[in-house]
C-alpha atoms as a PDB file:
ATOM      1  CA  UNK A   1      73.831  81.463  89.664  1.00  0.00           C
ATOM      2  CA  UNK A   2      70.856  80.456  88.763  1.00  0.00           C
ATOM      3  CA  UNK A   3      69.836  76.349  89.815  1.00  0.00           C
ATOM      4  CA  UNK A   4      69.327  73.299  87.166  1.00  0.00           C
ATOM      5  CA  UNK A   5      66.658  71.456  87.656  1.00  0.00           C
ATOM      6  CA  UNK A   6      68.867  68.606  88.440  1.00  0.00           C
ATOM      7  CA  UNK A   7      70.945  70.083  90.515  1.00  0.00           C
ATOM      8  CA  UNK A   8      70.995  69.685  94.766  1.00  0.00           C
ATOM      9  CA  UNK A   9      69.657  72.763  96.658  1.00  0.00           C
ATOM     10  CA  UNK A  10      71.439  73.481 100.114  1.00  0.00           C
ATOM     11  CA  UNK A  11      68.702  74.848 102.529  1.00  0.00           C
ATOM     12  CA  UNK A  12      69.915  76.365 105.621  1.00  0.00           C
ATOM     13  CA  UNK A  13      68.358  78.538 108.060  1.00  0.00           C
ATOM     14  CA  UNK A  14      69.262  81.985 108.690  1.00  0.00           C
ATOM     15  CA  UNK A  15      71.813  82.625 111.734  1.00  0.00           C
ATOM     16  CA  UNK A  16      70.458  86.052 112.637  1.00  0.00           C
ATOM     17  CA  UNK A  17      67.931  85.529 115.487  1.00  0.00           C
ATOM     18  CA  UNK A  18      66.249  88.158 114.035  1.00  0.00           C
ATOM     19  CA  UNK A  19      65.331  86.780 110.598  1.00  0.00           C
ATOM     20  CA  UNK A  20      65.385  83.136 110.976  1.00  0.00           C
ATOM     21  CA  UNK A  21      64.047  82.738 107.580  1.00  0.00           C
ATOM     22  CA  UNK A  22      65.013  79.053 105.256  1.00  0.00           C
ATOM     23  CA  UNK A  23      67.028  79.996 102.368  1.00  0.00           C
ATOM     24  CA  UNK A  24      68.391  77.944  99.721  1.00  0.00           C
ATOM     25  CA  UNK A  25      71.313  78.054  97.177  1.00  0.00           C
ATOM     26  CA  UNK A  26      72.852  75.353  95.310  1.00  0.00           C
ATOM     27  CA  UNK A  27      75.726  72.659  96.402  1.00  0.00           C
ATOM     28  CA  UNK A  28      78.003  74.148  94.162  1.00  0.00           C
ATOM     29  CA  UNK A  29      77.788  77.993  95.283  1.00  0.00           C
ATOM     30  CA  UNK A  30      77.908  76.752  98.516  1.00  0.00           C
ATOM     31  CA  UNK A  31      80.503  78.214 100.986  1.00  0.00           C
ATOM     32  CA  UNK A  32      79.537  77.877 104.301  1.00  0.00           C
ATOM     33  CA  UNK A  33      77.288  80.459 104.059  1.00  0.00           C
ATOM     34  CA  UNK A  34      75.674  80.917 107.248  1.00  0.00           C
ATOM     35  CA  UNK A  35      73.028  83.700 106.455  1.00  0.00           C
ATOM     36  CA  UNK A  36      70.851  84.254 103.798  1.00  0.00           C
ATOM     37  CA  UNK A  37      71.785  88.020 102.769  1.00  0.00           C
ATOM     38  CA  UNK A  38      74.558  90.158 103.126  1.00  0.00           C
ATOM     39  CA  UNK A  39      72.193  92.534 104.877  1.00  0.00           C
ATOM     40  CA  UNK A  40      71.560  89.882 107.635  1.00  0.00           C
ATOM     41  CA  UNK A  41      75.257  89.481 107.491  1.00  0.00           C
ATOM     42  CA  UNK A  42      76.750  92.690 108.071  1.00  0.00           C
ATOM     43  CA  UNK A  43      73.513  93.708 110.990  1.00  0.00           C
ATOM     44  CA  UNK A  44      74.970  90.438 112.704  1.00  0.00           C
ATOM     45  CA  UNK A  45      78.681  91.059 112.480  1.00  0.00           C
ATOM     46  CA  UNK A  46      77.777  94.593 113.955  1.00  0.00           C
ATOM     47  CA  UNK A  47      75.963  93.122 116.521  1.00  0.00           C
ATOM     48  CA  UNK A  48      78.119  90.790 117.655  1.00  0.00           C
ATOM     49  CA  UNK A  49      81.126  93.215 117.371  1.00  0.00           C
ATOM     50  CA  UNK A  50      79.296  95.678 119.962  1.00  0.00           C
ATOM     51  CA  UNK A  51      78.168  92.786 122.626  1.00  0.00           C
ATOM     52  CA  UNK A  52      82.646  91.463 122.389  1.00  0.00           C
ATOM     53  CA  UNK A  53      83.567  95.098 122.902  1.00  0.00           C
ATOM     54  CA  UNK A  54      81.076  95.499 125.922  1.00  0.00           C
ATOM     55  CA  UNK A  55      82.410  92.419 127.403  1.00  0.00           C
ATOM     56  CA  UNK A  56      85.872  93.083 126.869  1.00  0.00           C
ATOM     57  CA  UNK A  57      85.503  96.618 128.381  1.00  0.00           C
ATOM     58  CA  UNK A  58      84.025  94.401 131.615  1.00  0.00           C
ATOM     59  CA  UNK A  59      86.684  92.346 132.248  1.00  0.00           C
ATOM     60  CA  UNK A  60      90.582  92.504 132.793  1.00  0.00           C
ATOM     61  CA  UNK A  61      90.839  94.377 129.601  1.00  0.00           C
ATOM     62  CA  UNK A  62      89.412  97.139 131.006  1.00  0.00           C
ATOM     63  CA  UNK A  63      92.487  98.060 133.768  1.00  0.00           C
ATOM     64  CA  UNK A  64      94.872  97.176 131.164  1.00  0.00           C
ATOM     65  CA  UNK A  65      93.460 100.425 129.518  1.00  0.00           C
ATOM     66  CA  UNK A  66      93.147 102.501 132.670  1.00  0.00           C
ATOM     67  CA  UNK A  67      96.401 101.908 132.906  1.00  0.00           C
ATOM     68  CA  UNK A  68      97.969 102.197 129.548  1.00  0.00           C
ATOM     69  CA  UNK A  69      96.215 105.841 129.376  1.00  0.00           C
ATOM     70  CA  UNK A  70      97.405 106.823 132.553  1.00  0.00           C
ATOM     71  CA  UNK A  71     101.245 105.935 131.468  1.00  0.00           C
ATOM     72  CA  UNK A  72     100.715 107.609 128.189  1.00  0.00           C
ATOM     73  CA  UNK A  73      99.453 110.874 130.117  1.00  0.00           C
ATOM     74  CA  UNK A  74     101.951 111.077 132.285  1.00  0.00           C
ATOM     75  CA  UNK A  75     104.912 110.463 129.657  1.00  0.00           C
ATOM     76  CA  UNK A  76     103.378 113.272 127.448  1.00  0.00           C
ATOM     77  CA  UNK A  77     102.699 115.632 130.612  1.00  0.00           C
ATOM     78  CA  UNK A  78     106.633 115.013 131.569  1.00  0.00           C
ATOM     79  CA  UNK A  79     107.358 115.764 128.021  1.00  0.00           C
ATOM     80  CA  UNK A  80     106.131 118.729 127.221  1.00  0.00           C
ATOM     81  CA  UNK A  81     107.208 120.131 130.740  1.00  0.00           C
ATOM     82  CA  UNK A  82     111.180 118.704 130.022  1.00  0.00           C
ATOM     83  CA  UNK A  83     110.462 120.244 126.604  1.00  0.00           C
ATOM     84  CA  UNK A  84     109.779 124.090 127.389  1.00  0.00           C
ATOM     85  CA  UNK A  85     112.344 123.845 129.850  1.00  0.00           C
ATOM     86  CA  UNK A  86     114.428 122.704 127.401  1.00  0.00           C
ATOM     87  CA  UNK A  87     113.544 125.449 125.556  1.00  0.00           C
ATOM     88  CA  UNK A  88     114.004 128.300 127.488  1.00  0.00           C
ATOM     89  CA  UNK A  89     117.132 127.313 128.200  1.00  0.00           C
ATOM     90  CA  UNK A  90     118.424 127.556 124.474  1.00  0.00           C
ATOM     91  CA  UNK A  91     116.055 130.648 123.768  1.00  0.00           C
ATOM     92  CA  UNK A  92     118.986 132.703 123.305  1.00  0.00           C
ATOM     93  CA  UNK A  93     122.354 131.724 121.379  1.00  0.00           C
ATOM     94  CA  UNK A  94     125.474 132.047 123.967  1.00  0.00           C
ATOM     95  CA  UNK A  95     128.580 132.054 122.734  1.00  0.00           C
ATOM     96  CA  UNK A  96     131.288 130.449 124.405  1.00  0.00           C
ATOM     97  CA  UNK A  97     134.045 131.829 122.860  1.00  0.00           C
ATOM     98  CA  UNK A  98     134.880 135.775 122.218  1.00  0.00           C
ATOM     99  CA  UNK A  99     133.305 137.985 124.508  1.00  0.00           C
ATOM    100  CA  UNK A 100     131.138 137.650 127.497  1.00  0.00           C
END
């Protein structure tokens, strides 16, 4: 929207260390933005998506994982093994009643 002359301009500071710029938009189109393009915006939430997963893959989380996979592997491993054997043993019909 384009400002009045009369009207209150909210200048703010970018939030990406990497621009920094001063930006301005008026009180009422104000929404607690906190940087002054989407570009900025979207580089920023990528950024700060990569550092959380880096830590997160640091910590405690990182076991939890380990071990998670490890279950998973071994429950599909036992599977498919119970699986063929279960298999195999129905491969052929039998009949259980007539002759042998």
């Amino acid at each position: 929207m384009a400002a009045h002359p009369e009207e209150i301009l909210f200048v703010s500071e970018c939030a990406y260390p990497r621009c920094s710029k001063l930006w301005a938009i008026c009180r009422r189109c104000y929404r607690g933005h906190k940087y002054c393009s989407k570009a900025c915006s979207k580089v920023a939430r990528v950024e700060k998506k990569r550092q959380y997963n880096c830590e997160t893959q640091q910590g405690p989380g990182r076991n939890r994982h380990r071990d998670r996979q490890r279950a998973l592997r071994l429950r599909r491993r036992y599977m498919s093994t119970t699986l063929r054997h279960s298999q195999a043993a129905f491969s052929e019909p039998r009949l259980w009643w007539g002759d042998s």
